[in-house]
Protein backbone atom coordinates (compact mmCIF):
# COMPACT_ATOMS: atom_id res chain seq x y z
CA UNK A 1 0.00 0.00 0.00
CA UNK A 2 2.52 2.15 0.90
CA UNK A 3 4.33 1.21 -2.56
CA UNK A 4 1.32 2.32 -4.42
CA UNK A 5 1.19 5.59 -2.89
CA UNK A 6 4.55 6.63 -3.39
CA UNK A 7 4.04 5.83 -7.15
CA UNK A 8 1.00 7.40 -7.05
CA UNK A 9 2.43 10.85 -6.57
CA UNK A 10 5.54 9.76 -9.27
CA UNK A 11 3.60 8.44 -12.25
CA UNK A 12 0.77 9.57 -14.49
CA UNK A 13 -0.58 6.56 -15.33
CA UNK A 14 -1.36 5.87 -11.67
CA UNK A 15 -2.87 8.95 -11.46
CA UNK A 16 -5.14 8.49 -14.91
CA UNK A 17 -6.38 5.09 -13.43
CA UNK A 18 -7.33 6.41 -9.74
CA UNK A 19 -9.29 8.92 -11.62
CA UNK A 20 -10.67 7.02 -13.62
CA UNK A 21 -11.75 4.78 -11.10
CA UNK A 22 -13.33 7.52 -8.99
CA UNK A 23 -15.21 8.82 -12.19
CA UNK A 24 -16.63 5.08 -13.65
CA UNK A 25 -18.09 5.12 -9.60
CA UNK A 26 -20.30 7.67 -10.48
CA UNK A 27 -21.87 5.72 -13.32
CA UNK A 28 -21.72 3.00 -11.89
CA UNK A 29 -23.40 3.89 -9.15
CA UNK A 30 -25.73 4.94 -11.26
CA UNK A 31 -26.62 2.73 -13.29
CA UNK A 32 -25.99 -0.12 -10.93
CA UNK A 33 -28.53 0.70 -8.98
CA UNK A 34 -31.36 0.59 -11.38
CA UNK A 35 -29.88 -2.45 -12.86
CA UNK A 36 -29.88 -4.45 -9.42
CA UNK A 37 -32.96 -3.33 -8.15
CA UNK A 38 -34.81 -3.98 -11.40
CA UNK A 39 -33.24 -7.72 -11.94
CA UNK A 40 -32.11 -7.47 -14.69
CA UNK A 41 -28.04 -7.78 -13.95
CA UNK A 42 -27.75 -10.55 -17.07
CA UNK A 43 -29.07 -7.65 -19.41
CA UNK A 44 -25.72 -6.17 -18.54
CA UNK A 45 -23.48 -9.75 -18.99
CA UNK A 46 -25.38 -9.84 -22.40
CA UNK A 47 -24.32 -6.31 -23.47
CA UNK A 48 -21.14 -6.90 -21.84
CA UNK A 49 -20.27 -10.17 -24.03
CA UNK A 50 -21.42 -8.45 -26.79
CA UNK A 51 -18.99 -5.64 -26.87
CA UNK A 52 -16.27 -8.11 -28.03
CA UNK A 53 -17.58 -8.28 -31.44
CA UNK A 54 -17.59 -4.77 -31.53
CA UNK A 55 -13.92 -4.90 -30.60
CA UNK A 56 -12.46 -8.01 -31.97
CA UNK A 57 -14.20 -6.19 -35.58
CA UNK A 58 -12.75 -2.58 -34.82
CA UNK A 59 -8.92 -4.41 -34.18
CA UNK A 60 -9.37 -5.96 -37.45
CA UNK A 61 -10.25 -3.05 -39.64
CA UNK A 62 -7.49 -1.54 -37.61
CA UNK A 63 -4.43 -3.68 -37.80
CA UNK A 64 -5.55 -5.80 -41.29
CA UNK A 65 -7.38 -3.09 -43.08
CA UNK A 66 -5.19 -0.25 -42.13
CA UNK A 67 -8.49 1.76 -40.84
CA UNK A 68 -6.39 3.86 -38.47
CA UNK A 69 -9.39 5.84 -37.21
CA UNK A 70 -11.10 3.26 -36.44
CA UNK A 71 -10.71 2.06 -32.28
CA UNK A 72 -11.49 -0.92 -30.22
CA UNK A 73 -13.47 1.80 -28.08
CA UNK A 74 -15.29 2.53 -30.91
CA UNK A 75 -16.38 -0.73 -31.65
CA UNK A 76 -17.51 -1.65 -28.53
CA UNK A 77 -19.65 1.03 -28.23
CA UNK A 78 -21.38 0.32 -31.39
CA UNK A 79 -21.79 -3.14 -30.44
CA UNK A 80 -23.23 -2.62 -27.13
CA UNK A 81 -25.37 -0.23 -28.49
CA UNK A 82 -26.66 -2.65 -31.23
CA UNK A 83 -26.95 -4.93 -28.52
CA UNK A 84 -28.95 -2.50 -25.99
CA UNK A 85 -31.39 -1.98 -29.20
CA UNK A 86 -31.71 -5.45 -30.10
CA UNK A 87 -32.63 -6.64 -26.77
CA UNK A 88 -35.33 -3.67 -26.41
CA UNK A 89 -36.92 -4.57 -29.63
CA UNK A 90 -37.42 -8.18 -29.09
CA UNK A 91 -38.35 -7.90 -25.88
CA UNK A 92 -41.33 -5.69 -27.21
CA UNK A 93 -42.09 -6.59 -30.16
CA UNK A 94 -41.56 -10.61 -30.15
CA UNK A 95 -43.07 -13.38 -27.67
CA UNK A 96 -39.66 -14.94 -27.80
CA UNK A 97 -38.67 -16.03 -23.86
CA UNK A 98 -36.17 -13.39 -22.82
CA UNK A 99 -32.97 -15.90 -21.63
CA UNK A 100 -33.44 -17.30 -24.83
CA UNK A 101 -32.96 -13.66 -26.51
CA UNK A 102 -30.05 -12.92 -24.22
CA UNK A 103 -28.07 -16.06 -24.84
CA UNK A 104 -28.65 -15.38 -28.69
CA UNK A 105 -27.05 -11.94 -28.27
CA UNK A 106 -24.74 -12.71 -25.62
CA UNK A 107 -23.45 -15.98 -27.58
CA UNK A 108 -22.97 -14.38 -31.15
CA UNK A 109 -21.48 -11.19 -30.00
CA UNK A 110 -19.06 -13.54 -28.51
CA UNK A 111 -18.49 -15.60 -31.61
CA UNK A 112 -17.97 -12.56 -34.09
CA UNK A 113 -15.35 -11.29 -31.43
CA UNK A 114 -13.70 -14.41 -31.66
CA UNK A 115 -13.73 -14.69 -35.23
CA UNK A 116 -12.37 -11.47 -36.34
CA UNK A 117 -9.58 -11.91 -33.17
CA UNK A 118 -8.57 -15.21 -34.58
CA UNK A 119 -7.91 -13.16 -37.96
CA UNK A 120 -5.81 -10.23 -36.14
CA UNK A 121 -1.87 -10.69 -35.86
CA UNK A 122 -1.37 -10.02 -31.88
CA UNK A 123 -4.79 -11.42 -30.78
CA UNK A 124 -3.67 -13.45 -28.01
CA UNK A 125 -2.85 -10.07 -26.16
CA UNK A 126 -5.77 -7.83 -27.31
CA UNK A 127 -8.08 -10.87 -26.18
CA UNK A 128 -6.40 -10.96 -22.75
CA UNK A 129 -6.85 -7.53 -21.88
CA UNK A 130 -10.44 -7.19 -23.47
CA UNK A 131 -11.61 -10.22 -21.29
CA UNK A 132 -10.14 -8.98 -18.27
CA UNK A 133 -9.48 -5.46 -18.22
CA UNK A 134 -6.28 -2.99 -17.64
CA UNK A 135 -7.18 0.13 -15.57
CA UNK A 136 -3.36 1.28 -15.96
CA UNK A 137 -3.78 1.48 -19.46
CA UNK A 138 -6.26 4.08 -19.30
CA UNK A 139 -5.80 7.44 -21.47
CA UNK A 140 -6.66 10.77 -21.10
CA UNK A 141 -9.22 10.78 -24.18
CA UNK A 142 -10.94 7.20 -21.87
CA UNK A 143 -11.56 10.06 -19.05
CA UNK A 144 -12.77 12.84 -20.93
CA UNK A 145 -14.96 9.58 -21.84
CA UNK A 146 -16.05 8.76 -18.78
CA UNK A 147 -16.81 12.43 -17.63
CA UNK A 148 -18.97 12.70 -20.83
CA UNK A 149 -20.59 9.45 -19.42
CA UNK A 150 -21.15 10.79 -16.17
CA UNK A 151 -22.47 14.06 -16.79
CA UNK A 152 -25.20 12.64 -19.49
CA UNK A 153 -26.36 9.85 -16.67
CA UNK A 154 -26.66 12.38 -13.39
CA UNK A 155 -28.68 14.84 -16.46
CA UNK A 156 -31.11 11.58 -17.33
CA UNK A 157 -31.38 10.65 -13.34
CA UNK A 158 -32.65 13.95 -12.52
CA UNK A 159 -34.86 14.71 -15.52
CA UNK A 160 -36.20 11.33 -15.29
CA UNK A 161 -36.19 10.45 -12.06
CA UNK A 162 -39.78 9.80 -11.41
CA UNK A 163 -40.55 7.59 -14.62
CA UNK A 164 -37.36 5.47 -14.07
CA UNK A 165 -38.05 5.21 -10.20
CA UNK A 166 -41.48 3.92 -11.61
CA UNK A 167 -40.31 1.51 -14.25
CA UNK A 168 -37.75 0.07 -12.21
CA UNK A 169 -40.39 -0.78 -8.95
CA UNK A 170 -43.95 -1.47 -10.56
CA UNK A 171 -43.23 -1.87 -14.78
CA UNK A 172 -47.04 -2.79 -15.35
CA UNK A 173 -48.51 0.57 -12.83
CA UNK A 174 -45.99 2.44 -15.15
CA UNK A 175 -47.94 0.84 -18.33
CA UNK A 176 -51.27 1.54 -16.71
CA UNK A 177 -50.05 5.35 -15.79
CA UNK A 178 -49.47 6.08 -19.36
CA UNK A 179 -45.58 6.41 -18.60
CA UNK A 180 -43.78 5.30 -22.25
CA UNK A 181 -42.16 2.30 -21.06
CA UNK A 182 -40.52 0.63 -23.70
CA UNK A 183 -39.40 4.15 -24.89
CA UNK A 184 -37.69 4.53 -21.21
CA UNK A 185 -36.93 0.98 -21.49
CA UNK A 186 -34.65 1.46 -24.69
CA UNK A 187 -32.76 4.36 -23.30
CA UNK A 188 -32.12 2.86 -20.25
CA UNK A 189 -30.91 -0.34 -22.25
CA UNK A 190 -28.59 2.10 -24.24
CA UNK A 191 -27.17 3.73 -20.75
CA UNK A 192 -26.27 0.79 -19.28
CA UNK A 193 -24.35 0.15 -22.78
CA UNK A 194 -22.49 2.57 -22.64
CA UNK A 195 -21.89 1.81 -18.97
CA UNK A 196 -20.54 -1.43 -19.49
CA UNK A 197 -17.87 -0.43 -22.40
CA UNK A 198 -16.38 2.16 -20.12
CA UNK A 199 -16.58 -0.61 -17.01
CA UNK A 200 -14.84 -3.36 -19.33
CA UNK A 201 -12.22 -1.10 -19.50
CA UNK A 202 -11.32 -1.39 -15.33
CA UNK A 203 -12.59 -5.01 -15.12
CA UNK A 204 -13.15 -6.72 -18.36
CA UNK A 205 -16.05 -8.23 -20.06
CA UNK A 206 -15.88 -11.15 -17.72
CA UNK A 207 -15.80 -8.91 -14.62
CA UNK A 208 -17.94 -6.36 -15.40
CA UNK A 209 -21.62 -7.40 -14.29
CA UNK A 210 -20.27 -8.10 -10.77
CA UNK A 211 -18.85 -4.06 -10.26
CA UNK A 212 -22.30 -3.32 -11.37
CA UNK A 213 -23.70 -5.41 -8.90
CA UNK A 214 -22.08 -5.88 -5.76
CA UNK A 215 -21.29 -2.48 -4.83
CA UNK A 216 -25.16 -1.79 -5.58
CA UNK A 217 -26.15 -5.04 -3.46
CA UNK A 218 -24.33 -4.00 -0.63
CA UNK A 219 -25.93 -0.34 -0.31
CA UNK A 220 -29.15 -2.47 -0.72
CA UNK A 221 -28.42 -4.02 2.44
CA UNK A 222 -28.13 -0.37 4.20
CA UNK A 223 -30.96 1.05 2.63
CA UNK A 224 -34.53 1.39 0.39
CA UNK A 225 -34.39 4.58 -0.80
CA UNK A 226 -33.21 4.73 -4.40
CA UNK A 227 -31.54 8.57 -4.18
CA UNK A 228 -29.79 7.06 -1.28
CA UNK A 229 -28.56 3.90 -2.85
CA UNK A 230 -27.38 5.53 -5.53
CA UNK A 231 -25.17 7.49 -3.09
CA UNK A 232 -24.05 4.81 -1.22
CA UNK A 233 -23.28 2.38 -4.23
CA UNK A 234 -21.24 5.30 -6.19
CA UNK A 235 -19.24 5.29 -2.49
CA UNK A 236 -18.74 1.62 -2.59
CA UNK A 237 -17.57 1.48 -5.81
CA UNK A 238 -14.88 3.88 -5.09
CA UNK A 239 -13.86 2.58 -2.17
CA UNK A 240 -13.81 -1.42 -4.43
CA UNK A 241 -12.11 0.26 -7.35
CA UNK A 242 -9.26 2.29 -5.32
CA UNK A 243 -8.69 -0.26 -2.81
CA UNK A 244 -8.47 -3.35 -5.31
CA UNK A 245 -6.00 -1.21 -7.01
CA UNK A 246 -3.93 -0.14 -4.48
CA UNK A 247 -3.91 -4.18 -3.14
CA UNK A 248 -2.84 -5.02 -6.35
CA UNK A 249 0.23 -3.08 -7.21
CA UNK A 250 2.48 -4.36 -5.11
CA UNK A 251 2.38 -8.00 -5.47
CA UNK A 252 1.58 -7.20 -9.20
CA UNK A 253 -1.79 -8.94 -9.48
CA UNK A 254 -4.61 -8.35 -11.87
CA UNK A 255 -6.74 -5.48 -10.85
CA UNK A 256 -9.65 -5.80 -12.19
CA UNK A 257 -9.87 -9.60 -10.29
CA UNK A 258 -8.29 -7.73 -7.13
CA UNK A 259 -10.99 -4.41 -7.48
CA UNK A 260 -14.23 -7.48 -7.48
CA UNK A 261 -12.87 -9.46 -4.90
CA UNK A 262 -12.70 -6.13 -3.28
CA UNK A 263 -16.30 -5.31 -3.67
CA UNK A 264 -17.39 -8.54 -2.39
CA UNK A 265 -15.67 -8.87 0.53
CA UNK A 266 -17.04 -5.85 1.65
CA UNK A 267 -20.90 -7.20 0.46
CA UNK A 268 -19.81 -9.85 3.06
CA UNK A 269 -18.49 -7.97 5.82
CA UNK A 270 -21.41 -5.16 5.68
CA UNK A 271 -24.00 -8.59 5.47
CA UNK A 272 -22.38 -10.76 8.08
CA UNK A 273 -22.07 -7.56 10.67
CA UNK A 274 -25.85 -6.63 9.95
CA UNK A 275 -26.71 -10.22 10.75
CA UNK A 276 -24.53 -9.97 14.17
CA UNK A 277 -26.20 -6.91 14.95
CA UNK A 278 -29.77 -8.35 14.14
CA UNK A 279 -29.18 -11.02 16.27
CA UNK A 280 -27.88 -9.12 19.27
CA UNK A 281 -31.13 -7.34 19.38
């Protein structure tokens, strides 16, 4: 720990990652939130598995076709956003069961990523990194990024607080209310998209559906109000994110696996001292 800090104050790309870490908080906190205390966490894993396709694609234009522009970043995003709006439509439109819908989407956005990775000189590395994250590879442009991210989901929260608050505890009042729900539907979808391709970026594709859980689970376990949950899960996030890379640099482990185990062993300290303290009474 005391390592870390020391570097911390020495080199920039500690520095990019810590704030990076405090800034993806805020979104997930966010978005976390809704996603945990709607259900609908696998939504996310789909999205999540699906933004390899996006990248695995982008890499291969890249490094085969010579398509400079063209970034892994910006891949994923378009796939998770084809992948946000995919799910939304079926789930409206079609009577097709929804795990079958998200192992369609979660299974061939996997597949494609493979594919074109297979095809890209250098995959083994890329594929590494994309599955499991690298917070210390984080750029200046990924946080201008993020604060983009951040700004556009605490804009949505408070303009739409009341319909998503609705959606996400009662879906069917909402419908009855005359509240647009697969409208708000859709651009949630599309916010936890974009979520998750900044998030894969800390944690990885594998990794990512458990930051937007756990810290969100835990605050569940302190409280029922949703403006306060969302407080308390952007808080828990930071503290998962900074301490699981802090614990990490030292013994040189993978941060993104250090940052969840992080997260939930604090969702088991904060549940195993609330069950003490139940019991005392």
């Amino acid at each position: 720990m005391l390592e870390f800090v020391n570097d911390l104050l020495k080199f920039p790309f500690l520095q990019l990652a810590m704030i990076a870490a405090l800034l993806a908080s805020i979104a997930c906190g966010i978005v976390g939130t809704f996603v945990t205390v709607r259900r609908i966490t696998y939504i996310a894993g789909a999205i999540a598995h699906c933004t390899l396709g996006g990248m695995g694609a982008a890499k291969y234009l890249q490094t085969e076709m010579g398509l400079n522009f063209v970034t892994p970043l910006m891949g994923a995003v378009f796939a998770a956003l084809t992948a946000a709006l995919i799910i939304s439509y079926l789930q409206a439109r079609t009577d097709m069961r929804q795990d079958t819908i998200l192992s369609a989407v979660w299974s061939i956005g996997m597949a494609i990523g493979i594919l074109f990775i297979s095809k890209t000189s250098g995959y083994n590395e890329d594929l590494m990194s994309y599955l499991f994250g690298d917070i210390l590879m984080v750029t200046p442009q990924d946080l201008v990024l993020i604060g983009l991210l951040d700004l556009l989901l605490m804009a949505a929260t408070f303009l739409f607080h009341r319909q998503l608050s609705a959606i996400a505890f009662d879906e069917e009042f909402s419908r009855l209310a005359g509240i647009p729900v697969d409208l708000y539907n859709t651009l949630f979808l599309c916010t936890v998209a974009l979520t998750v391709v900044l998030l894969v970026q800390l944690v990885g594709i594998i990794l990512v559906v458990a930051l937007l859980a756990l810290p969100a689970a835990t605050a569940g376990l302190l409280t029922n109000r949703l403006p306060t949950m969302i407080l308390v899960t952007t808080l828990l996030c930071a503290l998962s994110t900074l301490g699981g890379l802090s614990l990490s640099y030292s013994p040189d482990l993978p941060a993104g696996a250090t940052i969840i185990l992080t997260a939930a062993t604090i969702y088991l300290a904060t549940d195993i001292s609330l069950r003490i303290r139940h019991k005392r009474k």
